[in-house]
Protein backbone atom coordinates (compact mmCIF):
# COMPACT_ATOMS: atom_id res chain seq x y z
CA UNK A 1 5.59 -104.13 7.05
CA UNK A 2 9.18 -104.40 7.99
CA UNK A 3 10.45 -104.12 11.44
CA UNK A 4 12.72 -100.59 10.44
CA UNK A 5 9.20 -98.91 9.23
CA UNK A 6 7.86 -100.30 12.69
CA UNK A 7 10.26 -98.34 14.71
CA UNK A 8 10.18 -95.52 12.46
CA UNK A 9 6.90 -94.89 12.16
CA UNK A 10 6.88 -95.41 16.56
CA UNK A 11 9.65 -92.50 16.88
CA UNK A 12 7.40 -90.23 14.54
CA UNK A 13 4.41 -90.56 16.79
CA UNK A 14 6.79 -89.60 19.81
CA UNK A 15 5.67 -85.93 19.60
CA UNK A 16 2.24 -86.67 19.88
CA UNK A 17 2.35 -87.38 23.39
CA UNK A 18 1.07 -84.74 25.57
CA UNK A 19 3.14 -83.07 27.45
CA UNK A 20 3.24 -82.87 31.50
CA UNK A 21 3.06 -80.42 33.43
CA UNK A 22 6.11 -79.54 35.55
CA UNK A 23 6.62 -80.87 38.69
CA UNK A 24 5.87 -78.24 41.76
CA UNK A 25 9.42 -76.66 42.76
CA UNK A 26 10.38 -77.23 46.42
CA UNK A 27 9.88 -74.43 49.15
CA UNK A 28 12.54 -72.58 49.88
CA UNK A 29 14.91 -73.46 52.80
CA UNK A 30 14.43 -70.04 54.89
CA UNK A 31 18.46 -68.56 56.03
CA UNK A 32 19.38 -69.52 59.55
CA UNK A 33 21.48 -67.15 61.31
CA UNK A 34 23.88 -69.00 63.48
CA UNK A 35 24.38 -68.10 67.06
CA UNK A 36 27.10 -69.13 69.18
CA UNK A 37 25.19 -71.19 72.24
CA UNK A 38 26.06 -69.63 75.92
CA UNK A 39 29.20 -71.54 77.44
CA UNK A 40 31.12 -71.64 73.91
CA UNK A 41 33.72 -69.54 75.37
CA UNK A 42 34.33 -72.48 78.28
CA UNK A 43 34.55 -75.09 75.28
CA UNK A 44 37.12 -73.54 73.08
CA UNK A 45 38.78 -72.93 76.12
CA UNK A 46 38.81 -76.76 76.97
CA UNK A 47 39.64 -77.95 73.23
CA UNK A 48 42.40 -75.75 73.42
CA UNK A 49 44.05 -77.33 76.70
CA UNK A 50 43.38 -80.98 74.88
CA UNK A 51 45.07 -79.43 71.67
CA UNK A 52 48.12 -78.20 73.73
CA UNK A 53 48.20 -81.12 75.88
CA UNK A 54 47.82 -83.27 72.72
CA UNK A 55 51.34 -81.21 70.82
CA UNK A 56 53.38 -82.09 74.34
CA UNK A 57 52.48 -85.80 73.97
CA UNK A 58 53.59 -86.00 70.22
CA UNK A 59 56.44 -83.59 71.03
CA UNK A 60 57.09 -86.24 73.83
CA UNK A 61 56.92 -89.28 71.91
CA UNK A 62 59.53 -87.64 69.19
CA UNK A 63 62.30 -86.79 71.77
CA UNK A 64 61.53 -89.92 73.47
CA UNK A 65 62.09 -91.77 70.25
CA UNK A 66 65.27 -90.10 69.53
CA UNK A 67 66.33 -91.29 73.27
CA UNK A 68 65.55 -95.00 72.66
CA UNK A 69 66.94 -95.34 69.16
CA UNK A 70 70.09 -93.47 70.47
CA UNK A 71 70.62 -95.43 73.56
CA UNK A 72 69.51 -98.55 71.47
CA UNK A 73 72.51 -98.01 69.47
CA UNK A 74 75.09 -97.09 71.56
CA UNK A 75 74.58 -100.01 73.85
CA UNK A 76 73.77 -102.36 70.80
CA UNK A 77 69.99 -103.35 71.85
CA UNK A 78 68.52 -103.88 68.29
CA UNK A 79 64.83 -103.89 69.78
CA UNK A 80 65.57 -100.89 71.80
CA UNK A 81 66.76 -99.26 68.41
CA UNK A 82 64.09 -100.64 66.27
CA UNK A 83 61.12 -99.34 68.81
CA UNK A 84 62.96 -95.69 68.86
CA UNK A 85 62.50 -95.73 64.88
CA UNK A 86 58.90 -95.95 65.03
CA UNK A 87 58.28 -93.90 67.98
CA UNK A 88 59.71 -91.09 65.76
CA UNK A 89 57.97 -91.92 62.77
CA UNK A 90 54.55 -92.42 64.58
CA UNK A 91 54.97 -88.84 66.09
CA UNK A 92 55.57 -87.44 63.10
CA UNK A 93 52.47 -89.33 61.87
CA UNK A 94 50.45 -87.86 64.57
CA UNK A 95 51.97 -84.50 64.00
CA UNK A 96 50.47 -84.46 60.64
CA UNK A 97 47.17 -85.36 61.91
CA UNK A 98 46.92 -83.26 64.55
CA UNK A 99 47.53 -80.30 61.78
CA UNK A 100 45.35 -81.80 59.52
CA UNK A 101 42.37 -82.39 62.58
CA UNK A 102 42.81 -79.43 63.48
CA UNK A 103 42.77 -77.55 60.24
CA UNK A 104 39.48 -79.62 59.04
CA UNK A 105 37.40 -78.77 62.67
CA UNK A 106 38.30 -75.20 62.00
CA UNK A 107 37.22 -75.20 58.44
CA UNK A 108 33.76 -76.58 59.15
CA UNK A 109 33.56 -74.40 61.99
CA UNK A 110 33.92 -71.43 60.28
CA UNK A 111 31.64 -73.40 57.32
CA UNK A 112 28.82 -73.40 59.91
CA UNK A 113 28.68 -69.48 60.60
């Protein structure tokens, strides 16, 4: 007997096998209404001062970079220049996460409803 009628012969006795039954399903997750918990009118309240107070920092940092890189150029102070450059571009860095923070809290907030 050669090993091809071997493994033939094997794969025709394949259907033979009895067949399971199949497995249980899961239960059902029941629906959860979602309900805002008392005080969540304080809260929003309070991420919305750290949001505002957070947009006058970066607003803060930008101007303050355009202040040191201008007066680091007119008075020819290259490190006074250099750290203005990056105090604009890391503003405008943490302008675009802010947005995108605060864009991804509100998705998932209104996910969770």
């Amino acid at each position: 007997m050669s090993a091809i009628h071997v493994i033939s012969e094997s794969l025709n006795q394949i259907h033979l096998l009895p067949l399971q039954d199949p497995p249980p399903s899961p239960p059902s997750i029941p629906e959860i209404s979602a309900v805002a918990p008392p005080g969540n009118q304080m809260l929003t309240r309070v991420v919305g001062y750290f949001m505002w107070i957070a947009g006058v920092c970066v607003l803060g940092l930008f101007f303050g970079g355009i202040i040191a890189s201008t007066a680091g150029r007119l008075y020819d102070h290259h490190g006074s220049g250099r750290r203005g450059a990056q105090m604009i571009v890391s503003s405008l860095v943490l302008a675009v996460l802010l947005g995108l923070g605060y864009t991804l809290i509100t998705a998932f907030a209104a996910g969770a409803r």
